[in-house]
Protein backbone atom coordinates (compact mmCIF):
# COMPACT_ATOMS: atom_id res chain seq x y z
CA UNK A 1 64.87 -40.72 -66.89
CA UNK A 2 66.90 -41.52 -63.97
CA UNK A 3 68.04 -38.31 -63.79
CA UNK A 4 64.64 -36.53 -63.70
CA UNK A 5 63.27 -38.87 -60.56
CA UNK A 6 65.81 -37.71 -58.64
CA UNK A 7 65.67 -34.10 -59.54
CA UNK A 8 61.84 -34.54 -58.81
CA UNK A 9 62.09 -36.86 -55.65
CA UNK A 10 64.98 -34.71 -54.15
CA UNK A 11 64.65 -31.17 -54.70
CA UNK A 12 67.06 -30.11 -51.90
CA UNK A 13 70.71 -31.33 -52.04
CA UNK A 14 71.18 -33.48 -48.87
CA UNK A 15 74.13 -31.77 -47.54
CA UNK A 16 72.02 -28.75 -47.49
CA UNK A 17 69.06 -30.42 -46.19
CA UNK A 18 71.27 -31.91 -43.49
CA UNK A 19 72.39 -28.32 -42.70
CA UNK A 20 68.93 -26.92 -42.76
CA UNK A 21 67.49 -29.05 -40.25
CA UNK A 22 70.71 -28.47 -37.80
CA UNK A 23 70.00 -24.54 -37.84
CA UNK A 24 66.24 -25.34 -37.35
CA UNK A 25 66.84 -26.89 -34.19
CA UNK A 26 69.31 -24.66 -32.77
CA UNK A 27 66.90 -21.85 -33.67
CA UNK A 28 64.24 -22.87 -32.16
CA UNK A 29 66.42 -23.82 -28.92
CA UNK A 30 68.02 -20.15 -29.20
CA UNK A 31 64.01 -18.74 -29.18
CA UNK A 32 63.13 -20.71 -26.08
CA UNK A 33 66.58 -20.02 -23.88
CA UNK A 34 65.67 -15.92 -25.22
CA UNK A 35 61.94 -16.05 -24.43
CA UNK A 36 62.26 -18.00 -20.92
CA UNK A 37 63.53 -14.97 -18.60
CA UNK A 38 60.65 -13.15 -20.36
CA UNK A 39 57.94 -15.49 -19.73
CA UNK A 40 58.94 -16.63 -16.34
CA UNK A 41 58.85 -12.17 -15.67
CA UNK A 42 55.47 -11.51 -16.88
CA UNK A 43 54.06 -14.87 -15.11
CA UNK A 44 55.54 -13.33 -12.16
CA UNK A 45 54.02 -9.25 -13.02
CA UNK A 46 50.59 -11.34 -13.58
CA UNK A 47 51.04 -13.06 -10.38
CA UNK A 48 51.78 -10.05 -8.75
CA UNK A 49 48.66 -8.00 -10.33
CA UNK A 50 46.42 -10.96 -9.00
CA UNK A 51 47.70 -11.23 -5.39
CA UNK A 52 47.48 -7.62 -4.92
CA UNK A 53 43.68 -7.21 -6.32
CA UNK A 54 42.46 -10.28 -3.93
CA UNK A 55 44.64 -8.70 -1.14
CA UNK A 56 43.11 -5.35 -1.65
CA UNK A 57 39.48 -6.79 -2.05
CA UNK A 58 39.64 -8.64 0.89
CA UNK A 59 41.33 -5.85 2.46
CA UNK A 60 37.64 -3.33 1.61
CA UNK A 61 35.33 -6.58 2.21
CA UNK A 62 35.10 -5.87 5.82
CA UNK A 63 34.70 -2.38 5.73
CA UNK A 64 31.74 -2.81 3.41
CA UNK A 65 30.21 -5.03 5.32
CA UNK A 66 30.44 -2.99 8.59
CA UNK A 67 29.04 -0.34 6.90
CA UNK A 68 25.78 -2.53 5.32
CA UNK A 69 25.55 -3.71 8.49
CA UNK A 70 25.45 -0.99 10.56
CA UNK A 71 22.92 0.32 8.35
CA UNK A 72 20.79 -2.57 8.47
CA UNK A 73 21.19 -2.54 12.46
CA UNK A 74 20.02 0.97 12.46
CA UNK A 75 17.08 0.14 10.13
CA UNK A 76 15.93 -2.38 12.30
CA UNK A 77 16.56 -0.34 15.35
CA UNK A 78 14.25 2.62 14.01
CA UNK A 79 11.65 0.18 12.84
CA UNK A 80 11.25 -1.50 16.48
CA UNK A 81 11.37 1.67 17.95
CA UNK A 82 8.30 3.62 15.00
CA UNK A 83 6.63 0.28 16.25
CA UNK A 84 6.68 0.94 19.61
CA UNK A 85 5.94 4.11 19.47
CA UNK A 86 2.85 3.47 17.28
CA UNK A 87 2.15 1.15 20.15
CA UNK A 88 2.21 3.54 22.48
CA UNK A 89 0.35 6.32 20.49
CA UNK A 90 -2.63 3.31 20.09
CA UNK A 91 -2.71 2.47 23.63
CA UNK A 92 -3.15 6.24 25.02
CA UNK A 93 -5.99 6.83 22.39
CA UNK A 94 -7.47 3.69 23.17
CA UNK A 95 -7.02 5.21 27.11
CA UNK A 96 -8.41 8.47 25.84
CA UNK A 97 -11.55 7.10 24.26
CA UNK A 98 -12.10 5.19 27.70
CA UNK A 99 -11.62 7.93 29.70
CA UNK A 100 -14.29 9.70 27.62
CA UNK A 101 -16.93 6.94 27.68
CA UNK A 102 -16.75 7.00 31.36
CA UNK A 103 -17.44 11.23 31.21
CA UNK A 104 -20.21 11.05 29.24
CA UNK A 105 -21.69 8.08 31.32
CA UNK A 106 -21.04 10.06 34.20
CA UNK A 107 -21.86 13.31 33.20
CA UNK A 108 -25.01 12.39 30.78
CA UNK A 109 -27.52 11.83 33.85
CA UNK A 110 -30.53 9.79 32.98
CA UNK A 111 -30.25 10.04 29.40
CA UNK A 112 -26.09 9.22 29.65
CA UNK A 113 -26.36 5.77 27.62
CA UNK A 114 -28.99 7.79 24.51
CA UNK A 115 -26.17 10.20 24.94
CA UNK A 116 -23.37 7.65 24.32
CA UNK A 117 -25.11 6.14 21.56
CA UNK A 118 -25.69 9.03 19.74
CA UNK A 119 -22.14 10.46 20.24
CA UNK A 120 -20.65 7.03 19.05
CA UNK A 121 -19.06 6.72 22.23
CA UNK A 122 -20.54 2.93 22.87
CA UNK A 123 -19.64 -0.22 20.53
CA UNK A 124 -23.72 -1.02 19.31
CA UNK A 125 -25.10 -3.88 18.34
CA UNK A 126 -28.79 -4.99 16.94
CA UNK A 127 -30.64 -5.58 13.80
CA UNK A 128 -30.42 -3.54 11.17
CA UNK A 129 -29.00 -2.97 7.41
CA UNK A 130 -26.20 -3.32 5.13
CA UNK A 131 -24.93 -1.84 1.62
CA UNK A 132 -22.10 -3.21 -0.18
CA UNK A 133 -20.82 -0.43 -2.44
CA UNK A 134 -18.44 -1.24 -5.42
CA UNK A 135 -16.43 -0.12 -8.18
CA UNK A 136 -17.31 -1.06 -11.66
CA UNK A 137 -15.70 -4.22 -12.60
CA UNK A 138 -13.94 -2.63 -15.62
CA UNK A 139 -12.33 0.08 -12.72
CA UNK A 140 -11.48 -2.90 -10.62
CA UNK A 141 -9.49 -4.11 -13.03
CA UNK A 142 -7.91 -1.66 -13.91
CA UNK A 143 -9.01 -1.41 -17.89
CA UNK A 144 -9.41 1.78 -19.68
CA UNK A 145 -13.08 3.69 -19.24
CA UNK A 146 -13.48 4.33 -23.06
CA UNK A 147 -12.52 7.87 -22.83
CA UNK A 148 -15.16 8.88 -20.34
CA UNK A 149 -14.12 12.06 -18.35
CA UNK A 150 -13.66 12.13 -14.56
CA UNK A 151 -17.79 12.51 -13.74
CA UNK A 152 -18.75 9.44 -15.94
CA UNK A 153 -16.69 7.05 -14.54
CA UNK A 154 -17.73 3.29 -12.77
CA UNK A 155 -16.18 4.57 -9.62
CA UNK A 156 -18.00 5.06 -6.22
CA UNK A 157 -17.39 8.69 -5.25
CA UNK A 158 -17.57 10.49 -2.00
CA UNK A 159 -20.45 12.10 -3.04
CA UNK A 160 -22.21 8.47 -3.67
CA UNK A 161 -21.77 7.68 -0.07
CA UNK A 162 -22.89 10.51 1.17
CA UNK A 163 -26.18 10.26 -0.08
CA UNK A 164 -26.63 6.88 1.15
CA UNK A 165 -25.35 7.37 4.41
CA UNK A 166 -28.17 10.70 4.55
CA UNK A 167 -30.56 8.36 2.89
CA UNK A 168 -29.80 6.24 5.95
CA UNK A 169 -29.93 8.78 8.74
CA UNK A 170 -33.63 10.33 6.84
CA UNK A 171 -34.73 6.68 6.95
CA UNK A 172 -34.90 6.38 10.59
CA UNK A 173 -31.07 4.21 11.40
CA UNK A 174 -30.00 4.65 14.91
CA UNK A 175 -26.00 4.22 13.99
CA UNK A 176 -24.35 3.83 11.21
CA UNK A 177 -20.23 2.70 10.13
CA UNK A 178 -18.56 2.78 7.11
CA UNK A 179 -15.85 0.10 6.23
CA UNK A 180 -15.96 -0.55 10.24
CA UNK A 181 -15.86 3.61 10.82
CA UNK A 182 -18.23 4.57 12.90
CA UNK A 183 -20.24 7.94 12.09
CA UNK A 184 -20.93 10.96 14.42
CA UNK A 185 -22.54 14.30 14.30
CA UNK A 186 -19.29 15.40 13.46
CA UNK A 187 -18.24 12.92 10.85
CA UNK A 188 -17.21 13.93 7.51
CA UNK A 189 -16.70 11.94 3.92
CA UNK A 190 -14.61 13.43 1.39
CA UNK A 191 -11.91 12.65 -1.47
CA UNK A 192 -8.29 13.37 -1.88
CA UNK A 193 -7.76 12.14 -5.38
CA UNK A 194 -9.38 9.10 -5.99
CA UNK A 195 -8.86 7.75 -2.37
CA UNK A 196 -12.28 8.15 -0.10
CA UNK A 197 -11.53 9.23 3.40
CA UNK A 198 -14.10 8.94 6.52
CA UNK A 199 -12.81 11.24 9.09
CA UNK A 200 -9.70 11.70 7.24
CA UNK A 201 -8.89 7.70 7.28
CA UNK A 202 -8.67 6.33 3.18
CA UNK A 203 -10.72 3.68 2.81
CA UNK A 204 -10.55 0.97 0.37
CA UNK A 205 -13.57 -0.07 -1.95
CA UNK A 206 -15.95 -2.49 -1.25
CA UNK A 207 -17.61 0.07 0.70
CA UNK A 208 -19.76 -1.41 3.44
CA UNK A 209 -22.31 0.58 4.83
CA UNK A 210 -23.98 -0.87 8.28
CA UNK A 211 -26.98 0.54 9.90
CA UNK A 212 -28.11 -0.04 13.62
CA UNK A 213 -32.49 -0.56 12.67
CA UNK A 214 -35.53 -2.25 12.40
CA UNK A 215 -34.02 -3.98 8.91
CA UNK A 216 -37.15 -4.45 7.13
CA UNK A 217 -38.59 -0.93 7.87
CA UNK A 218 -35.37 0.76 7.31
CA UNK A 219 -34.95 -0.95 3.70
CA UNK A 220 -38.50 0.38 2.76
CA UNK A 221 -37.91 3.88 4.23
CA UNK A 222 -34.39 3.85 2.52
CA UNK A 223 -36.10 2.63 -0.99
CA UNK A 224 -38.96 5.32 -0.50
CA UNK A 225 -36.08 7.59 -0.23
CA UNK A 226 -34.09 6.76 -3.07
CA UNK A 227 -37.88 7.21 -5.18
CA UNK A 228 -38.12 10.49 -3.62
CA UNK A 229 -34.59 12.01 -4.51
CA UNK A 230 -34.35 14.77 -6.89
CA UNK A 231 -33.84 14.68 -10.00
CA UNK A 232 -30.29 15.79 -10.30
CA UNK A 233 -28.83 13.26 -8.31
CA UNK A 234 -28.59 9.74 -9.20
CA UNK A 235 -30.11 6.82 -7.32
CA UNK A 236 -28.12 3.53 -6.67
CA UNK A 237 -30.17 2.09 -9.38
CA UNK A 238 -29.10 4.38 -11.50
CA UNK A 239 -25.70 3.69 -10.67
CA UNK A 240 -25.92 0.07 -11.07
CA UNK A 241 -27.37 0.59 -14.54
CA UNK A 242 -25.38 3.38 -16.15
CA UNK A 243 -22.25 3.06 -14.52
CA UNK A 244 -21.48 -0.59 -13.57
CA UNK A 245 -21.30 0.33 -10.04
CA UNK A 246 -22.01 -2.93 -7.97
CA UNK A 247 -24.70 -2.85 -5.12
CA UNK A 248 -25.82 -5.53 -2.80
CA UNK A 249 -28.78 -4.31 0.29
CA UNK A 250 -29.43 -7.27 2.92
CA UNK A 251 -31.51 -7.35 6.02
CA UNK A 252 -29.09 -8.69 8.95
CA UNK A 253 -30.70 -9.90 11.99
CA UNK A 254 -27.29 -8.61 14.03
CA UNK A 255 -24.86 -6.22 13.03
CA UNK A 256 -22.13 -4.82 15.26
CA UNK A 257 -20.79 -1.50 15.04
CA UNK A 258 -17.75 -0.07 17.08
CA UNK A 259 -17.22 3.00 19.01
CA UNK A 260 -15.90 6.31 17.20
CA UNK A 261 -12.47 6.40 17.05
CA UNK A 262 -12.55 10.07 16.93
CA UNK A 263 -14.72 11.29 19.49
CA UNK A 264 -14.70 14.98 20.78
CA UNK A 265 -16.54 15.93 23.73
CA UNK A 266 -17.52 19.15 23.88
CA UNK A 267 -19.19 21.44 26.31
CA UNK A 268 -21.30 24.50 26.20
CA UNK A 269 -22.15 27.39 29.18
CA UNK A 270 -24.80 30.09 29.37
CA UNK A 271 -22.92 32.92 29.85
CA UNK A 272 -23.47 35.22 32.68
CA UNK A 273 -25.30 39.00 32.34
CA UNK A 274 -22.61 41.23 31.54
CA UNK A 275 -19.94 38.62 30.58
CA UNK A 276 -19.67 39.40 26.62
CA UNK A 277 -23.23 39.21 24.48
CA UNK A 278 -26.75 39.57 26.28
CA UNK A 279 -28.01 35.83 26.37
């Protein structure tokens, strides 16, 4: 029994065991003396690798941030200078427009301040009316017209102002502006896409129509004209009802319009017997 503890207990003869543990230890010394001129070699490549890459980055830091500067310095620089030069271009129009006022006060005789007015060369103020045009609130918002084409849409058109600004002009207004344009003979409203221009400057919607007038009078001449309209075009009633399109009229005891940014004067001569047609 004795015998078969120890074989169990001690499976290993203890000389061998002895022997084992001696080679153990000098093997695992003989892997460490072998593996240290390694080790300390590729800690020195990896060292290398990592003083090199800062070196080079901070070596291309500086150039790239000459260059982003330099380009923001020459950003700036043609910003200030488009500035200025929109400065400029502002201050010889507004010189310009001046300069033109003055000619037609000058040159219009007795009737040079009805010939101002009417030419939009004079700021105006008085009584008179305003419309507030809109855009449907579902086009204001941006949401989907429910697969309407382009003519059956909740936006105000070109076409829509038009016909209120003529409504205006039938009804007896003395000046009129749109979104703080102010409207000549020579004044024009169109599109280009879905943008509204007024003498070729977009304007934004709500569309404020002022007129220079007797307010009450000029409501009732304008509403009499909106009755009157024919039958193919749409009044702003109409609008408001099928469309969405918002409208708002008041009677203003002072409105203020500006002078016409665009003025042209223009001049006219008989021509002399001989001298091209026959007058």
């Amino acid at each position: 029994m004795w015998l078969l503890n120890q074989v169990m207990d001690h499976t290993l003869d203890e000389g061998y065991e002895q022997e084992a543990a001696r080679r153990a230890a000098e093997g695992r010394t003989g892997d460490t003396g072998r593996l240290r001129p390694w080790l300390i070699a590729g800690t020195l490549l990896i060292a290398m690798v990592i003083t090199l890459g800062a070196a080079q980055a901070r070596s291309s830091m500086p150039a790239v941030a000459k260059e982003r500067r330099e380009l923001t310095d020459r950003i700036e620089r043609g910003t200030a200078e488009a500035e200025r030069l929109q400065e400029e271009v502002d201050a010889l129009r507004d010189e310009l427009a001046d300069r033109e006022r003055e000619a037609l006060r000058e040159e219009g005789g007795e009737r040079a301040e009805l010939t101002a007015l009417l030419a939009g060369a004079v700021a105006v103020t008085g009584p008179g009316l305003e419309i507030v045009v809109d855009d449907a609130e579902s086009v204001a918002q941006g949401l989907p017209d429910g697969g309407r084409d382009d003519s059956d849409t909740g936006r105000v058109r070109d076409r829509d102002l038009q016909r209120i600004v003529n409504g205006l002009w039938a009804s007896g207004a003395e000046a009129i502006a749109v979104n703080g344009q102010r409207l000549t003979a020579l004044s024009a409203i169109r599109h280009a896409g879905e943008a509204v221009l007024v003498d070729n400057r977009p304007l934004v919607p709500p569309y404020t129509i002022r007129a220079i007038g007797d307010g009450p009078a000029l409501r009732d001449a304008f509403e009499e004209f909106e009755r009157n309209m024919s039958s193919d075009l749409l009044t702003l009633e109409e609008l408001r009802e099928y469309f969405g399109i918002r409208v708002e009229t008041s009677v203003r005891e002072e409105l203020r319009l500006p002078a016409s940014a665009g003025l042209t004067l223009r001049t006219a001569q008989p021509l002399r017997t001989g001298e091209g047609n026959t007058p």
